[in-house]
Protein backbone atom coordinates (compact mmCIF):
# COMPACT_ATOMS: atom_id res chain seq x y z
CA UNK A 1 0.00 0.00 0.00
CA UNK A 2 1.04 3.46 -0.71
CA UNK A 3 -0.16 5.39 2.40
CA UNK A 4 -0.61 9.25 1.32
CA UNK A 5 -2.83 10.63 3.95
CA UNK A 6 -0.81 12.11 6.64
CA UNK A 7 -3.25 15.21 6.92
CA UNK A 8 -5.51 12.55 8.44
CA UNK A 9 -3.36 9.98 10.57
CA UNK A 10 0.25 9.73 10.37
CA UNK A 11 1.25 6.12 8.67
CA UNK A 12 2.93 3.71 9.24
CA UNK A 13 4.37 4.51 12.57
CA UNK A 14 7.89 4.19 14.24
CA UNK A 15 7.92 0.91 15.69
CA UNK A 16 9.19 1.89 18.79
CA UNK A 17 5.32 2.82 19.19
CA UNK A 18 4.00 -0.16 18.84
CA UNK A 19 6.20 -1.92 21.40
CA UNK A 20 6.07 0.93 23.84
CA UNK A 21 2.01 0.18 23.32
CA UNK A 22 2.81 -3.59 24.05
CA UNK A 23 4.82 -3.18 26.82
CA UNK A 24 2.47 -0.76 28.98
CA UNK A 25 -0.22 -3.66 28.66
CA UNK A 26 2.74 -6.24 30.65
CA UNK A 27 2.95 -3.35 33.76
CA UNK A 28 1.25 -3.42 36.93
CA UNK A 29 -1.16 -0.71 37.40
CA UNK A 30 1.40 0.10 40.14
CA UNK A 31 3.73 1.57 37.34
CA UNK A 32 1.09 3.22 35.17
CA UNK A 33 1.79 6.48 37.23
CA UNK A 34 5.80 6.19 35.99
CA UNK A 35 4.26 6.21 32.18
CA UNK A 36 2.10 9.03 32.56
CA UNK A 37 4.73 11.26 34.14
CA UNK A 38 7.35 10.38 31.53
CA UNK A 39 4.75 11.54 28.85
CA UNK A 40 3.97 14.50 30.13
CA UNK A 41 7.75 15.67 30.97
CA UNK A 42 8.05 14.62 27.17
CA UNK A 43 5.50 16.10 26.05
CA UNK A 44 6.00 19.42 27.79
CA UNK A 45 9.74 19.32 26.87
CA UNK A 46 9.03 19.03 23.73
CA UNK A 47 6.53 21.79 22.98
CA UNK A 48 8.44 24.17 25.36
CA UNK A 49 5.93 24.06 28.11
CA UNK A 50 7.41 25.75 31.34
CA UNK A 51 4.91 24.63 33.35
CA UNK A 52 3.35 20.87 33.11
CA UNK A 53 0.76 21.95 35.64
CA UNK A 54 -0.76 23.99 32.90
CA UNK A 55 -1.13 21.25 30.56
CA UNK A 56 -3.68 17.84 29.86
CA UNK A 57 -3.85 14.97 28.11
CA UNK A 58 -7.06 14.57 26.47
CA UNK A 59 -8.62 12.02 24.23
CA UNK A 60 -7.69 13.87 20.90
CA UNK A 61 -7.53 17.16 19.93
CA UNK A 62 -11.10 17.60 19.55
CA UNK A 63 -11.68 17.09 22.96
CA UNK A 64 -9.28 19.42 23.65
CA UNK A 65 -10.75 22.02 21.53
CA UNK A 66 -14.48 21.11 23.17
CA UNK A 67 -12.62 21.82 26.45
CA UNK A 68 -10.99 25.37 26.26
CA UNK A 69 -13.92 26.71 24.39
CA UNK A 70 -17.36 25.82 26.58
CA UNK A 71 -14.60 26.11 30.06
CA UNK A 72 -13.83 29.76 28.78
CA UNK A 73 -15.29 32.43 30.93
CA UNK A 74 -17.25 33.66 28.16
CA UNK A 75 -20.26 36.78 28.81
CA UNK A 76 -23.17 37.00 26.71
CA UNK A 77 -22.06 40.12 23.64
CA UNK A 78 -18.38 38.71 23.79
CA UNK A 79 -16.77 38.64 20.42
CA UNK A 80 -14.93 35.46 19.12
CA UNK A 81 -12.78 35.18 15.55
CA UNK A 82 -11.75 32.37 13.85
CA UNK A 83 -10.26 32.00 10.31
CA UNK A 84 -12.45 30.53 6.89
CA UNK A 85 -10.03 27.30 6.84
CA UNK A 86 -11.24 25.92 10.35
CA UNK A 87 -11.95 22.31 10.99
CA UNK A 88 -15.47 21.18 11.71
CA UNK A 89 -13.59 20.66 15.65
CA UNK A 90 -12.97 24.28 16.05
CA UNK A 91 -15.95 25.93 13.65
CA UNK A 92 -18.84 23.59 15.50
CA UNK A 93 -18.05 25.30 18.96
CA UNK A 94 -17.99 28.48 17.33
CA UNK A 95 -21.57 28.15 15.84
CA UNK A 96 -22.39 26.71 19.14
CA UNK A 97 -21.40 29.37 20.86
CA UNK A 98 -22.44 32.20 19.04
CA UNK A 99 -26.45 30.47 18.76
CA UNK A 100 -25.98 29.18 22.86
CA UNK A 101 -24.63 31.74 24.97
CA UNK A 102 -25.13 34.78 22.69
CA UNK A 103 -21.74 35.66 21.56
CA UNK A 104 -21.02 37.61 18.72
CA UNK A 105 -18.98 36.14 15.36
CA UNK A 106 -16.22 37.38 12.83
CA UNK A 107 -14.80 34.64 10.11
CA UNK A 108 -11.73 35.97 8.29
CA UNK A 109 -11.56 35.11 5.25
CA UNK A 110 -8.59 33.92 2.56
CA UNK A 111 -6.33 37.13 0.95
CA UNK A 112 -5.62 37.15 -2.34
CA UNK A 113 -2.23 35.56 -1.83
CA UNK A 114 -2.62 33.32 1.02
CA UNK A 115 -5.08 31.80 3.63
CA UNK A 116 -5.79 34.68 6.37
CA UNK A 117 -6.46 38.07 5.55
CA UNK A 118 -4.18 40.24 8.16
CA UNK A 119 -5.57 43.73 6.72
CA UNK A 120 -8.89 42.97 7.63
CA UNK A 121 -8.15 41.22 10.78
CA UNK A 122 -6.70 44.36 12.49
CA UNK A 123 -9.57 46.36 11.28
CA UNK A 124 -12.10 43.53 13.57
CA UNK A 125 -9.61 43.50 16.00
CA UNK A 126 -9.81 47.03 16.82
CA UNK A 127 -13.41 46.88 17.25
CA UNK A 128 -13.03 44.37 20.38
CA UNK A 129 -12.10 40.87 20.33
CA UNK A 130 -12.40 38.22 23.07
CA UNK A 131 -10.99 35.52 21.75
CA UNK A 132 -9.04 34.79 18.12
CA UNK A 133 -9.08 30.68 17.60
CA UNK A 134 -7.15 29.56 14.61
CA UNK A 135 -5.39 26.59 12.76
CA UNK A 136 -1.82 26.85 12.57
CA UNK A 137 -2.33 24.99 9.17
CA UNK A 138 -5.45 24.14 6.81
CA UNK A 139 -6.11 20.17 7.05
CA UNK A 140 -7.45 20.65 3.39
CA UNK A 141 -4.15 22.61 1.51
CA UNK A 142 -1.42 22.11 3.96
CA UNK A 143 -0.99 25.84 4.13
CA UNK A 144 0.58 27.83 7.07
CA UNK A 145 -1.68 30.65 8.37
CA UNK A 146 0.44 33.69 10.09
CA UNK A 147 -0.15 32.72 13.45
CA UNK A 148 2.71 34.34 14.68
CA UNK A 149 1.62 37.50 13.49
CA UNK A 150 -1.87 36.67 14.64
CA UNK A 151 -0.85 35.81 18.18
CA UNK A 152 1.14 39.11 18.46
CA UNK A 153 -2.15 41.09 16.79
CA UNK A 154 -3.94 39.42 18.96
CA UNK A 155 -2.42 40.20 22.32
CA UNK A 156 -1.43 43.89 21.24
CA UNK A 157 -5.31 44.60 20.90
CA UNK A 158 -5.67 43.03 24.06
CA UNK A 159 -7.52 39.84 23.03
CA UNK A 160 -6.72 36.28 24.02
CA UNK A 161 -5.27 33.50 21.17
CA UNK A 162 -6.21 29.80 20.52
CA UNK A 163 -3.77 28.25 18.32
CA UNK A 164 -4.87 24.88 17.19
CA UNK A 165 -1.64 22.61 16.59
CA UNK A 166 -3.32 19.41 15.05
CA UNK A 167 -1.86 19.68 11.69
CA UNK A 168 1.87 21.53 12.84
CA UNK A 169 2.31 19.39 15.97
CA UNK A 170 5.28 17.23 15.30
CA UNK A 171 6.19 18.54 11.55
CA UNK A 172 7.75 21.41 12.45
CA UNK A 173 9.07 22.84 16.27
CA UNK A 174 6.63 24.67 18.49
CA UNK A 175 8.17 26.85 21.13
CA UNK A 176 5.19 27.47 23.20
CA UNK A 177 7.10 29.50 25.87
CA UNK A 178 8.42 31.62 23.16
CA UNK A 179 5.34 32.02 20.84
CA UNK A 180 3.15 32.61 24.60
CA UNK A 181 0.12 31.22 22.91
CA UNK A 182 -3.26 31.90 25.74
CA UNK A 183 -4.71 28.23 24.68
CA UNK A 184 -2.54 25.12 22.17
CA UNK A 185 -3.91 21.98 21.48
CA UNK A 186 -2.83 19.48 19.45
CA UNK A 187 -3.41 15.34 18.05
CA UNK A 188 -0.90 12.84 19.57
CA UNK A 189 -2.21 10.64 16.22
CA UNK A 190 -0.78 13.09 13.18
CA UNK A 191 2.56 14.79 13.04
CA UNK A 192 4.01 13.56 16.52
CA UNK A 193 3.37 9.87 15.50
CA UNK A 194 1.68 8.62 18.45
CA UNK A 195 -1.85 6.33 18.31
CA UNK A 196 -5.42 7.52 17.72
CA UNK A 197 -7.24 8.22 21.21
CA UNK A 198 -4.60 10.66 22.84
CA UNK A 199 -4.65 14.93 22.25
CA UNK A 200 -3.18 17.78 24.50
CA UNK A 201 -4.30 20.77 25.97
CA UNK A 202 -2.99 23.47 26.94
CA UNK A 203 -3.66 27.04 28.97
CA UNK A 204 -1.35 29.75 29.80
CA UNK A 205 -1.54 31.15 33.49
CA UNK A 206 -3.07 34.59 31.73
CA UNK A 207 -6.23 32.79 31.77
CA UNK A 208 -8.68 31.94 34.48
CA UNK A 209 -11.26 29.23 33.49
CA UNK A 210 -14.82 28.54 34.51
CA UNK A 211 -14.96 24.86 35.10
CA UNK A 212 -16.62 21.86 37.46
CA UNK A 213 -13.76 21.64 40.47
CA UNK A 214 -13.65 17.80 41.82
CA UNK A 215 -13.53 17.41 45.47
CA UNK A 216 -13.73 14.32 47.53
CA UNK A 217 -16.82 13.67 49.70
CA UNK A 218 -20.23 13.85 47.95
CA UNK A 219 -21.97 17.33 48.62
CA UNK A 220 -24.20 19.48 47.25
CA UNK A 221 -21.99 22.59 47.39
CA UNK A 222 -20.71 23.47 43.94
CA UNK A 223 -17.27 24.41 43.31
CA UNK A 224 -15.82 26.29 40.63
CA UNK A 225 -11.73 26.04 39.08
CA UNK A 226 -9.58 28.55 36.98
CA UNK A 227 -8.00 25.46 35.29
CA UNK A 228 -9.72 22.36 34.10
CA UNK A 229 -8.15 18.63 35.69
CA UNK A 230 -8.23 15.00 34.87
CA UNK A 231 -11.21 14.87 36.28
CA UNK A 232 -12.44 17.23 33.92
CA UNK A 233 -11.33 15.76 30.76
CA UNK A 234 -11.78 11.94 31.58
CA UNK A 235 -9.06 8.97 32.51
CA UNK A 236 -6.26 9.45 30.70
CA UNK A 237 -5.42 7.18 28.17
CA UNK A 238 -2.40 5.37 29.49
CA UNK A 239 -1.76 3.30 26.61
CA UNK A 240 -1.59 5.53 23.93
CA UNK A 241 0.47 8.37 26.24
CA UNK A 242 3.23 5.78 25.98
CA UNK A 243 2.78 5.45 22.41
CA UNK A 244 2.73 8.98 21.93
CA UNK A 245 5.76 9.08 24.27
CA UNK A 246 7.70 7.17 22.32
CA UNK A 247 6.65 8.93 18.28
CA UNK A 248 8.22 11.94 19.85
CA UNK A 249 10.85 10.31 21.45
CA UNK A 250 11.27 9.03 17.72
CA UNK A 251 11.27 11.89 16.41
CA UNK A 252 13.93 13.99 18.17
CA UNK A 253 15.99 11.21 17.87
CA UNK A 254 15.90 11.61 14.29
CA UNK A 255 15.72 15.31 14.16
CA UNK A 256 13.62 17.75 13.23
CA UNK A 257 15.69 18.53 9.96
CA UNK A 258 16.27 15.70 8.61
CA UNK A 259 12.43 14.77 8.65
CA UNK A 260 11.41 18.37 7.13
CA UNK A 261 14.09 18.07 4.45
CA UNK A 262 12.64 14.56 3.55
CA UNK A 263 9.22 15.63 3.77
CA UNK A 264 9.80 18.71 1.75
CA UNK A 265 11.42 17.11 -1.19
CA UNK A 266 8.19 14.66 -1.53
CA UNK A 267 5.98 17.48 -1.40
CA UNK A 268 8.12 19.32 -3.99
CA UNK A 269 8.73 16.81 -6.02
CA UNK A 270 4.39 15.26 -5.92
CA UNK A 271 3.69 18.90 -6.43
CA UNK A 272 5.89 19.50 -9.75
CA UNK A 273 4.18 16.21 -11.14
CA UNK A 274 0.82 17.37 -10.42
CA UNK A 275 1.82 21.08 -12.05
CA UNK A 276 2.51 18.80 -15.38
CA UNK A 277 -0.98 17.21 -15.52
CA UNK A 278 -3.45 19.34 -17.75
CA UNK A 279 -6.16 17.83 -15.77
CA UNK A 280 -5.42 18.84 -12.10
CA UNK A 281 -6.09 22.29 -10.53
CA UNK A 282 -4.13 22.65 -7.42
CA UNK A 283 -5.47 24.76 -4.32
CA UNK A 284 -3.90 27.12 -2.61
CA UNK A 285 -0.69 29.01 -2.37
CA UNK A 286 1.81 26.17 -2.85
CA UNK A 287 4.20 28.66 -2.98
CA UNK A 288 5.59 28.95 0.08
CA UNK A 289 7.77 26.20 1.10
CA UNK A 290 6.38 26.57 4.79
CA UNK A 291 3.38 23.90 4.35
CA UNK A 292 2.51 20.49 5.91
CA UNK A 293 2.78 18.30 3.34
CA UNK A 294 -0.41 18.07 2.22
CA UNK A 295 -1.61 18.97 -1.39
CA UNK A 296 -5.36 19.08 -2.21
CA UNK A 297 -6.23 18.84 -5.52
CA UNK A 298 -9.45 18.79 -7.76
CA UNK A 299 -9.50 17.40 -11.83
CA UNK A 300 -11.41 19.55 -14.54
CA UNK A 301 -13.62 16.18 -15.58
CA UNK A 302 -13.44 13.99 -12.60
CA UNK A 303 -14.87 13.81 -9.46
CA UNK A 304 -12.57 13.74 -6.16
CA UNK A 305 -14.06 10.86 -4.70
CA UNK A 306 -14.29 8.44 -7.18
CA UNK A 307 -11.10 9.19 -8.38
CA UNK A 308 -9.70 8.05 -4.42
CA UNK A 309 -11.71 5.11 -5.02
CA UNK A 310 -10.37 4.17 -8.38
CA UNK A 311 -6.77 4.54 -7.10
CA UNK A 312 -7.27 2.75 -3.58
CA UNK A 313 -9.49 -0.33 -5.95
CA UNK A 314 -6.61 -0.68 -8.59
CA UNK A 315 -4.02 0.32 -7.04
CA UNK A 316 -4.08 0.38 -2.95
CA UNK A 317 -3.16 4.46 -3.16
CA UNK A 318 -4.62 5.80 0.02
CA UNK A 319 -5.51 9.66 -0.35
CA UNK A 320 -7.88 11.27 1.51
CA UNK A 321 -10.98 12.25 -1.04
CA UNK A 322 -14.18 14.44 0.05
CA UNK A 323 -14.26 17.14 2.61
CA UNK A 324 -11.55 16.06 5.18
CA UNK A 325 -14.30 17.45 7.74
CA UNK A 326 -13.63 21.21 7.01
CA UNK A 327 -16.69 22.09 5.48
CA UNK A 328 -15.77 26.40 6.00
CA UNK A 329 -12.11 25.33 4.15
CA UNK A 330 -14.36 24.55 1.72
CA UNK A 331 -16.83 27.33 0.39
CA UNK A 332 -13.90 29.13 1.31
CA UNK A 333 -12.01 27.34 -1.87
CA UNK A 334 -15.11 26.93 -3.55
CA UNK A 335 -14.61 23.21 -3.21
CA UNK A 336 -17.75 22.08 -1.44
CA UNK A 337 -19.71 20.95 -4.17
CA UNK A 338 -17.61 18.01 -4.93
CA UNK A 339 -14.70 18.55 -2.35
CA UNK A 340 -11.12 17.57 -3.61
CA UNK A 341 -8.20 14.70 -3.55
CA UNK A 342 -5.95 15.61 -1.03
CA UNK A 343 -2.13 13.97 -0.70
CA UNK A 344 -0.08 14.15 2.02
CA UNK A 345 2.98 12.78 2.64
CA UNK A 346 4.68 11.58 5.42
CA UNK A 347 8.01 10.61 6.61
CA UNK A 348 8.21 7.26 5.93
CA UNK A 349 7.06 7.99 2.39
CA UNK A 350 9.68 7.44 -0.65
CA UNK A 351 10.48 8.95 -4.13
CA UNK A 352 9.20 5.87 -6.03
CA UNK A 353 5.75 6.30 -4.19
CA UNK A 354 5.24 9.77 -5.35
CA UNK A 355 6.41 8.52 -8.67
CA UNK A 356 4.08 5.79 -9.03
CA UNK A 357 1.00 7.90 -7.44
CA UNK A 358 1.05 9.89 -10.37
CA UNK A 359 1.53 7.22 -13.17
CA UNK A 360 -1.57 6.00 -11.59
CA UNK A 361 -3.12 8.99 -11.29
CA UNK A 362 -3.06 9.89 -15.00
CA UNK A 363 -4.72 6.53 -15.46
CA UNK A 364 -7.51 7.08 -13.40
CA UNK A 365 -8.31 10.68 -15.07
């Protein structure tokens, strides 16, 4: 199989994952406490986290998402901002909040040469912002937004930043003590490397929440916390927390240049091949060399879908065809009729796997 959606799940993975996986289900619970504090001094090493008190292992990044948004002290008139290339996980809780608890919308849309418009930004952000949640990347075109320059908008018109990792986590370094992000949250199952069923969360001291506070005798009285706790987000998933564990361990062992270099050259080189094809349109501003690694493309007399189907049937090419759950990303391309084909490579992937995805490719079309 030729595995070539990244964007998604990262695939195969290092399999130092699998056995660390293994092994945790050999321990006595009486160690489980050992594997949970080595993942979260890895984990917080590894995204710059000063403080591990101010960060939590949720079930994926979702959940992590669901978390900082309903637990933020919101007031009824408050204004939240997000960006047009939002996954359904971020863009649901903004719908929900805006129809629930009366808050008040903005959606930035694309610029002409990229994915955020910064002009128009400023101008919202000087009428009063609460809270600016954005992707660091689009799942659908692998594109970088600004967030740097949207976190240090953000806090210079004194509103508070969300900065959803899920598709950067892993690829590239995140400094969180340096960038000072308000809320990050990322998937333990995409760029880090580690299993399905483990996310992060996590909250700068700037911010109080509004959350359930877990005490030990039953009573009536109810308590209220400025930062959300295990008990909060559920029992942590000990399993995958070592497998995650170990896909970073994996990856620092390996380095973070090495694995963007490799990456890069795929993308460049599956990018080139699709520029050759008079059949494929490619989305977005593939300029830039700053992406993920995913490419999303659509074909002038074919649709997406079947054309995923027709490679996976004939020729076990996994993509990722329809609306990778980013239904804004797409009437924001003008993709959501028919959605697209999106590729996105990995670092296990090779040269002759790009090569043969678009031999194959041209015989689908």
């Amino acid at each position: 199989m030729i595995y070539l959606n990244n964007a998604g799940t990262s695939w195969p993975k290092p399999k130092e994952v699998h056995t660390a996986i293994s092994e945790f289900g050999k321990l006595d619970p009486g160690e489980w406490h050992n594997v949970f504090e080595k993942g979260l001094e890895t984990v917080t090493a590894f995204f710059d986290i000063n403080s591990k008190d101010r960060f939590l292992f949720t079930s994926s990044c979702t959940s992590s998402l669901a978390i900082a948004l309903s637990d933020f002290p919101w007031n009824k008139g408050d204004r939240i901002l997000i960006s047009s290339m939002e996954h359904h996980a971020l863009s649901r809780w903004y719908h929900k909040l805006i129809r629930e608890q009366g808050l008040e919308g903005t959606v930035i849309p694309r610029a002409k040469n990229g994915p955020f418009d910064l002009d128009l930004f400023e101008k919202e952000l000087k009428k009063g912002i609460r809270l600016v949640a954005v992707t660091m990347a689009s799942n659908v075109t692998g594109e970088f937004l600004p967030y740097e320059e949207i976190l240090r908008m953000s806090h210079q018109y004194g509103a508070k930043c969300l900065l959803d990792g899920a598709q950067v986590a892993g690829l590239y370094p995140i400094d969180i003590n340096k960038l000072n992000p308000d809320f990050f949250v990322f998937a333990g199952h995409k760029g880090t490397l580690g299993p399905q069923g483990i996310g992060g969360l996590y909250i700068s001291d700037s911010v109080s929440m509004v959350c359930p506070s877990a005490i030990c005798h039953i009573t009536s009285r109810i308590k209220s916390a400025i930062m959300p706790s295990y008990c909060d987000t559920g029992s942590a998933n000990m399993a995958a927390i070592a497998g995650l564990t170990a896909g970073i361990q994996w990856i620092r062992q390996k380095g973070f240049d090495q694995l963007i270099n490799h990456r890069t050259h795929l993308r460049l080189r599956l990018q080139k091949g699709l520029e050759n094809l008079n059949e494929v349109e490619i989305l977005g501003n593939q300029k830039d060399n700053l992406t993920t690694g995913a490419i999303s493309i659509q074909l002038k007399h074919s649709n997406p879908t079947i054309i995923g189907q027709k490679l996976w049937d004939g020729f076990t090419i996994k993509a990722g065809a329809g609306f990778q759950c980013a239904p804004m990303a797409h009437e924001a391309l003008g993709t959501h009729e028919r959605g697209v084909l999106r590729f996105s490579v990995g670092v296990f992937n090779k040269e002759s796997e790009i090569d043969q995805v678009l031999s194959n490719l041209i015989r689908t079309t």
